[in-house]
Protein backbone atom coordinates (compact mmCIF):
# COMPACT_ATOMS: atom_id res chain seq x y z
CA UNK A 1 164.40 -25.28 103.77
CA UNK A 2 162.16 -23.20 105.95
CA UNK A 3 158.63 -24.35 106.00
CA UNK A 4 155.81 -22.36 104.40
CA UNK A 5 154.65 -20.81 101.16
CA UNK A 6 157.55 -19.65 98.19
CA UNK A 7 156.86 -17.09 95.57
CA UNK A 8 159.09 -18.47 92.86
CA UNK A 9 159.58 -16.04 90.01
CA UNK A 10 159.64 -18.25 86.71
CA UNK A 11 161.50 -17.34 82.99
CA UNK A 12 159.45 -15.05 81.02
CA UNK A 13 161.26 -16.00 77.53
CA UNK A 14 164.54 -16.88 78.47
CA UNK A 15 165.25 -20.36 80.45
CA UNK A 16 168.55 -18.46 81.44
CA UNK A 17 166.64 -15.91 83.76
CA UNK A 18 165.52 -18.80 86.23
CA UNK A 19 167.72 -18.58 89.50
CA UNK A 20 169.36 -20.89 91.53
CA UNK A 21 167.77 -20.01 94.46
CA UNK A 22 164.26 -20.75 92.42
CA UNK A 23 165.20 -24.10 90.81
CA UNK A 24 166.29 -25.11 94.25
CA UNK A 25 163.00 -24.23 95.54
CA UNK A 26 161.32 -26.35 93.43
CA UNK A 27 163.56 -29.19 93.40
CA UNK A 28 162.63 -29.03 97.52
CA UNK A 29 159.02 -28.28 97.45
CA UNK A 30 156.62 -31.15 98.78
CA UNK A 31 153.73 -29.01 96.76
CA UNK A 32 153.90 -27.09 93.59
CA UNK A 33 150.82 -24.56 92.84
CA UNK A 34 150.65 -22.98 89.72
CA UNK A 35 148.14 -21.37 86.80
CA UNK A 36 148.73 -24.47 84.70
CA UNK A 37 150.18 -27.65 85.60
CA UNK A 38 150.87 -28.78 81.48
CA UNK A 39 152.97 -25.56 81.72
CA UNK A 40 154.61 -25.89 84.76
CA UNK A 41 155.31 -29.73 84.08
CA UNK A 42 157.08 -28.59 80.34
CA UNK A 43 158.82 -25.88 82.30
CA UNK A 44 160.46 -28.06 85.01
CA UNK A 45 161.37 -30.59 81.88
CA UNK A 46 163.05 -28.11 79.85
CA UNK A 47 165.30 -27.15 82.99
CA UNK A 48 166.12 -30.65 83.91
CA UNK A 49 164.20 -29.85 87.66
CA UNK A 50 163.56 -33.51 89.21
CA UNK A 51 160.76 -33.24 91.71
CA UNK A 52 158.77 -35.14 93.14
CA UNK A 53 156.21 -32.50 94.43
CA UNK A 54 152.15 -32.65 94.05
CA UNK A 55 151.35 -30.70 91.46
CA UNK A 56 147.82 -28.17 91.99
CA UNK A 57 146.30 -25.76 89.69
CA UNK A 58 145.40 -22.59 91.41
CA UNK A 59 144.54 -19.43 89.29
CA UNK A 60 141.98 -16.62 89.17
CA UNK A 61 138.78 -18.79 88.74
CA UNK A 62 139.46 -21.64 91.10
CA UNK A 63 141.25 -19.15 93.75
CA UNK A 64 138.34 -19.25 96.30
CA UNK A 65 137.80 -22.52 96.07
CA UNK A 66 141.44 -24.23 96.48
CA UNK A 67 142.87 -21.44 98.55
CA UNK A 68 141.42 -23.43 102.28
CA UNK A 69 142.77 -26.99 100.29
CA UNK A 70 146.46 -24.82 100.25
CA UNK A 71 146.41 -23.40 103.55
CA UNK A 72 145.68 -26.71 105.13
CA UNK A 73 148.30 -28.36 103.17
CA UNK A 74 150.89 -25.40 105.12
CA UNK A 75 148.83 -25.99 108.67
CA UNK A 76 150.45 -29.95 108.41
CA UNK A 77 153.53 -28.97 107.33
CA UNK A 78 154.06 -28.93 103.78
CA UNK A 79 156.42 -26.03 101.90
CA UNK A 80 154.42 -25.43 98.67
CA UNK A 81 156.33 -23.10 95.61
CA UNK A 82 153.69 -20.82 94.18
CA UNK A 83 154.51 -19.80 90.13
CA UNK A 84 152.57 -18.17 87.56
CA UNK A 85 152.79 -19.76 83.99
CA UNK A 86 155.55 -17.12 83.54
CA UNK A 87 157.25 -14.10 85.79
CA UNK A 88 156.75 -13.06 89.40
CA UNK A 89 153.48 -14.84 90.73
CA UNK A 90 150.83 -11.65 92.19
CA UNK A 91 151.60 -10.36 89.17
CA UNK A 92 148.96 -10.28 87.46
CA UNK A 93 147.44 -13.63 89.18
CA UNK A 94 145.17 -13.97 92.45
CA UNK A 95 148.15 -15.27 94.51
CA UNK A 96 148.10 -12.14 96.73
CA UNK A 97 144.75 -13.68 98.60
CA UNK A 98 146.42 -16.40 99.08
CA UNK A 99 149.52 -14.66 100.82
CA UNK A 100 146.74 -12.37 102.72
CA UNK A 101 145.27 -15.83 104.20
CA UNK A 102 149.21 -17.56 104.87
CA UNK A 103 149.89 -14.10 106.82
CA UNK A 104 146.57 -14.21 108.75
CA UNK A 105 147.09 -17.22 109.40
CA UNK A 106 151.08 -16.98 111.04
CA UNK A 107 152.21 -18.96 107.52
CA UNK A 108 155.71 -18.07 106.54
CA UNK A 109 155.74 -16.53 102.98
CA UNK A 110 159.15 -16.27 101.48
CA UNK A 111 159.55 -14.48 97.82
CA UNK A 112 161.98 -16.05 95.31
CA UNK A 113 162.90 -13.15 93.26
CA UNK A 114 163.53 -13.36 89.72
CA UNK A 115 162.38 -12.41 86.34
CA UNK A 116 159.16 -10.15 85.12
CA UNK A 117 157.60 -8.52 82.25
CA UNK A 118 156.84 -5.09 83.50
CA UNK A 119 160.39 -3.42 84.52
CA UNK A 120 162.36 -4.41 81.34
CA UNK A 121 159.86 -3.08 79.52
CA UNK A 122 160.14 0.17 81.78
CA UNK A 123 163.81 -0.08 81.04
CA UNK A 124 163.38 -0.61 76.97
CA UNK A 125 160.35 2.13 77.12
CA UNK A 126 163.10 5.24 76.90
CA UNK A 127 159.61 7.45 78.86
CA UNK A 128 160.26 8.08 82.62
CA UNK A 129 161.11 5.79 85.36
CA UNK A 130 161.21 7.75 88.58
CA UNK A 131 157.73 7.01 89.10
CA UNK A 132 155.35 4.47 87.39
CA UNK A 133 151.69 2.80 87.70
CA UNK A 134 150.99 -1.04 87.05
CA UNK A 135 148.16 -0.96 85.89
CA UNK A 136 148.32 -4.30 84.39
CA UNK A 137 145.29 -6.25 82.34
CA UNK A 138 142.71 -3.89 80.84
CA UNK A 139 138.82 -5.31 80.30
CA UNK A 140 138.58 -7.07 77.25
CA UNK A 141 134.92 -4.27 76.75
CA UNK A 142 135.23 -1.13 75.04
CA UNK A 143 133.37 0.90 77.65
CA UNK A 144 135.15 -0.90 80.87
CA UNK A 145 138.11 -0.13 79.15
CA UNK A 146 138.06 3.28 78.60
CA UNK A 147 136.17 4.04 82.02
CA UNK A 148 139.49 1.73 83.72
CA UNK A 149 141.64 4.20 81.59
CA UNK A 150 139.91 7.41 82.58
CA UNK A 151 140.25 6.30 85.88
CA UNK A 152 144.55 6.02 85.81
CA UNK A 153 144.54 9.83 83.62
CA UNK A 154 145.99 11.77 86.25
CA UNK A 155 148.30 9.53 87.75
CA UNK A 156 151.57 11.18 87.50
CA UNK A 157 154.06 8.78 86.14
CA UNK A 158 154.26 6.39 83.44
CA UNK A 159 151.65 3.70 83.50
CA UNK A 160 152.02 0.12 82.63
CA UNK A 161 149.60 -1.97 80.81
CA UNK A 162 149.61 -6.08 79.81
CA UNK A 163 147.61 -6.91 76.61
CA UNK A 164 146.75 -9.43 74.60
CA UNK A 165 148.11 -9.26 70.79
CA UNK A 166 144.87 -9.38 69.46
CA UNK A 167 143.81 -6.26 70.64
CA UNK A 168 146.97 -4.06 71.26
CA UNK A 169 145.05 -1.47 67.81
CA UNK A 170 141.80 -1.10 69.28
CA UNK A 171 143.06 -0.50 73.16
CA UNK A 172 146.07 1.56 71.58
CA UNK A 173 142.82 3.71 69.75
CA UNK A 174 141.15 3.32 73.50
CA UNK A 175 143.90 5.36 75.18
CA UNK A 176 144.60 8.20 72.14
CA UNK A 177 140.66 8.64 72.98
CA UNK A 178 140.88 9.09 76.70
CA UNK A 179 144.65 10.13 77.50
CA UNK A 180 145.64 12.03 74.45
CA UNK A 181 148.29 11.89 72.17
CA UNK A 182 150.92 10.90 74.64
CA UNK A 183 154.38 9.90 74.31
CA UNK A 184 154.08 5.92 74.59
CA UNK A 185 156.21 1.84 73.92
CA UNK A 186 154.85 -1.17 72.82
CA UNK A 187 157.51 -4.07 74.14
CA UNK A 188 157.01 -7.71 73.00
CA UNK A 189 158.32 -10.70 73.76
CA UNK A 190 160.77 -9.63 76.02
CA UNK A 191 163.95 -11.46 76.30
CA UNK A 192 163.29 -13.81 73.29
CA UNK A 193 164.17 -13.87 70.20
CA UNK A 194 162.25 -11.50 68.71
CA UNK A 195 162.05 -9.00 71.06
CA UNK A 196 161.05 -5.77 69.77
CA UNK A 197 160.21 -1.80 71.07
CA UNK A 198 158.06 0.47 68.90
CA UNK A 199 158.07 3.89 70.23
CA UNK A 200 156.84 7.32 69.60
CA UNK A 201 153.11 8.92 70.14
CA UNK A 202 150.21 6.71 70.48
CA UNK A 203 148.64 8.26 66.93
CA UNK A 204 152.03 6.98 65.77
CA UNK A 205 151.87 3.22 66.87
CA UNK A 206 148.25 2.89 66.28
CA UNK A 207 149.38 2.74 62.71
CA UNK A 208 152.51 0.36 63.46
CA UNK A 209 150.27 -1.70 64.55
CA UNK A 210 147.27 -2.37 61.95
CA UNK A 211 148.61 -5.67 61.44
CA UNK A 212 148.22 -8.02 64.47
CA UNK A 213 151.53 -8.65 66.36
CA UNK A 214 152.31 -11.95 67.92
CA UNK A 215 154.08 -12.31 71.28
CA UNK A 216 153.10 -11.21 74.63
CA UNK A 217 152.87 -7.48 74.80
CA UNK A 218 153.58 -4.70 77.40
CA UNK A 219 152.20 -0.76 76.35
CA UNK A 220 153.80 2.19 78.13
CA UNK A 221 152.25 5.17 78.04
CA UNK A 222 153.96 8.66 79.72
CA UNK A 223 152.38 10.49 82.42
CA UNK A 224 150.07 13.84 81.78
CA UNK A 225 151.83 16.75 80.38
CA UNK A 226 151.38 19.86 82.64
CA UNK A 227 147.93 21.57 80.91
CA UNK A 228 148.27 24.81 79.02
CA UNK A 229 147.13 28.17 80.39
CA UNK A 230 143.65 28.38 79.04
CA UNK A 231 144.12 31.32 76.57
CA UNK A 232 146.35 29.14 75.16
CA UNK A 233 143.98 26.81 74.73
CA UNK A 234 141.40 29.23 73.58
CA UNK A 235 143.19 30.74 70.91
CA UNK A 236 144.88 27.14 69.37
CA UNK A 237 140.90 26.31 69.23
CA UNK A 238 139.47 29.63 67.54
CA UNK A 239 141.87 29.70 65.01
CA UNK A 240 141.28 25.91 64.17
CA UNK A 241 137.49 26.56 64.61
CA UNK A 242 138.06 29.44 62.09
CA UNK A 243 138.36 26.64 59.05
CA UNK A 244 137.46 22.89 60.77
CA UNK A 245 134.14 21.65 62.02
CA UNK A 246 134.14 21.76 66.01
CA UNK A 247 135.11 17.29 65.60
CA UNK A 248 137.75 18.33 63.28
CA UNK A 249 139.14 21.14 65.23
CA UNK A 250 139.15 18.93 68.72
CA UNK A 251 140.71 16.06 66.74
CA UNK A 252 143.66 18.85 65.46
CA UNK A 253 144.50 20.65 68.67
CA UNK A 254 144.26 16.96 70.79
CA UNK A 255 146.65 15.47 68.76
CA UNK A 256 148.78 19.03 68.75
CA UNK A 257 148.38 19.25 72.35
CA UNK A 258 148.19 15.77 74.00
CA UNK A 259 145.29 16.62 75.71
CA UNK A 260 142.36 14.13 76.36
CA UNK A 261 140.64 14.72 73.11
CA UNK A 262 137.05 15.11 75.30
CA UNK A 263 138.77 17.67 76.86
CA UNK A 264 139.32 19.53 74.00
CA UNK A 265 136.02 18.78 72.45
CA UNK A 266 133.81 19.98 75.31
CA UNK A 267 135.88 23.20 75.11
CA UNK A 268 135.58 23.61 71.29
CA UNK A 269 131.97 23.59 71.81
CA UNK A 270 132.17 25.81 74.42
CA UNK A 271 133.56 28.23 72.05
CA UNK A 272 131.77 27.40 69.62
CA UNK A 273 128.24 28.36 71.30
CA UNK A 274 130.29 31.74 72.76
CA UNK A 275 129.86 32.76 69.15
């Protein structure tokens, strides 16, 4: 085994979805560095891996600080396995600072390939795969949220998002708000038991999901539909505006449309004033 630093891709439900080629990395490793060392040690025991490696904790908020301990650990010789609590580590992680120092510094980096959240989803999703955005965690702050959302709007492919259970509702609400009524999936636990794929618009899954799911989640949301001509647009909104308030009439021809609703809204009022 080369010396250096390993990417080892860990199960993400499934113990089957470990690879050799990974459980022989860490059954060789002299160091193990990973987000949690309770849940690395409980992984290696449930897949009968005997090591003797030192185990570190490195994640996002001792990063800076253990990254020089790791890279002089590779100067002397050592071969340390890198692994998030579950998937492909830089995934979601800080590890890719860590790989930016080991390749400034001439340290081999070798990935382990293996098992992830974000492409089965893609695969379970039914919306486009030819092109996609991982976009990954979202802020856990209404404002951040939406500005991080307005910010991936255009991107032209289906975009990829990691939440937490507890607030799949109010970031589901978060992008009907700034992307429209798009065409989007909610995966969960993928590979496990109770893996499960709600799909349809994101008006529609806001209200499959009132109740709090459990299980890690992945939302999939398709890319921007081309934009109406603006007559189009103008007439859908006159004749709403001809019976609705100008909220009311947004709210209708957003949802009818799939356009950002403050899109829509700055347009109603537009016509609105016209009059």
């Amino acid at each position: 085994m080369e010396k250096g630093l390993y990417l080892v891709s860990t199960p993400i439900g499934n113990l089957n979805d470990m690879t050799d080629r990974a459980r022989q990395t860490l059954e060789q490793a002299t160091v193990i560095a990973c987000e949690d060392t309770r849940t690395t040690n409980k992984l290696l025991m449930l897949l009968g891996i005997s090591t003797t490696a030192k185990m570190l904790a490195y994640h996002e908020y001792n990063a800076d600080k253990m990254r020089p301990t790791l890279i002089s650990l590779l100067e002397k010789g050592e071969t340390i396995a890198l692994v998030s609590d579950a998937g492909t580590p830089l995934v979601s992680d800080p590890g890719y600072r860590l790989v930016r120092d080991c390749l400034d510094q001439g340290i081999a980096v070798f990935p382990v390939p293996g098992a992830n959240a974000l492409l089965p989803a893609l695969q379970l999703s039914g919306l486009p795969s030819d092109r996609f955005f991982f976009v990954g965690f979202l802020s856990t702050k209404k404002n951040a949220r939406q500005k991080e959302l307005q910010e991936v709007a255009a991107v032209p492919g289906t975009l990829i998002f990691y939440e937490s259970p507890h607030r799949v509702k109010e970031t589901l609400t978060d992008m009907l708000t700034i992307l429209g009524n798009r065409q989007a999936s909610v995966v969960r636990e993928i590979t496990k038991k109770f893996e499960e794929t709600k799909r349809g618009t994101l008006y529609d899954l806001i209200a499959e999901f009132a109740q709090e799911p459990k299980g890690e989640i992945v939302i999939l949301v398709d890319r921007p539909q081309p934009i109406q001509e603006k007559i189009d647009l103008n007439d859908l909104l006159k004749n709403a505006l001809s019976t609705k308030t100008v909220k009311d009439a947004a709210a209708q021809i957003a949802k009818k449309t799939g356009l950002p609703k403050k899109q829509v809204y700055q347009k109603a009022l537009e016509l609105k004033y016209e009059e």
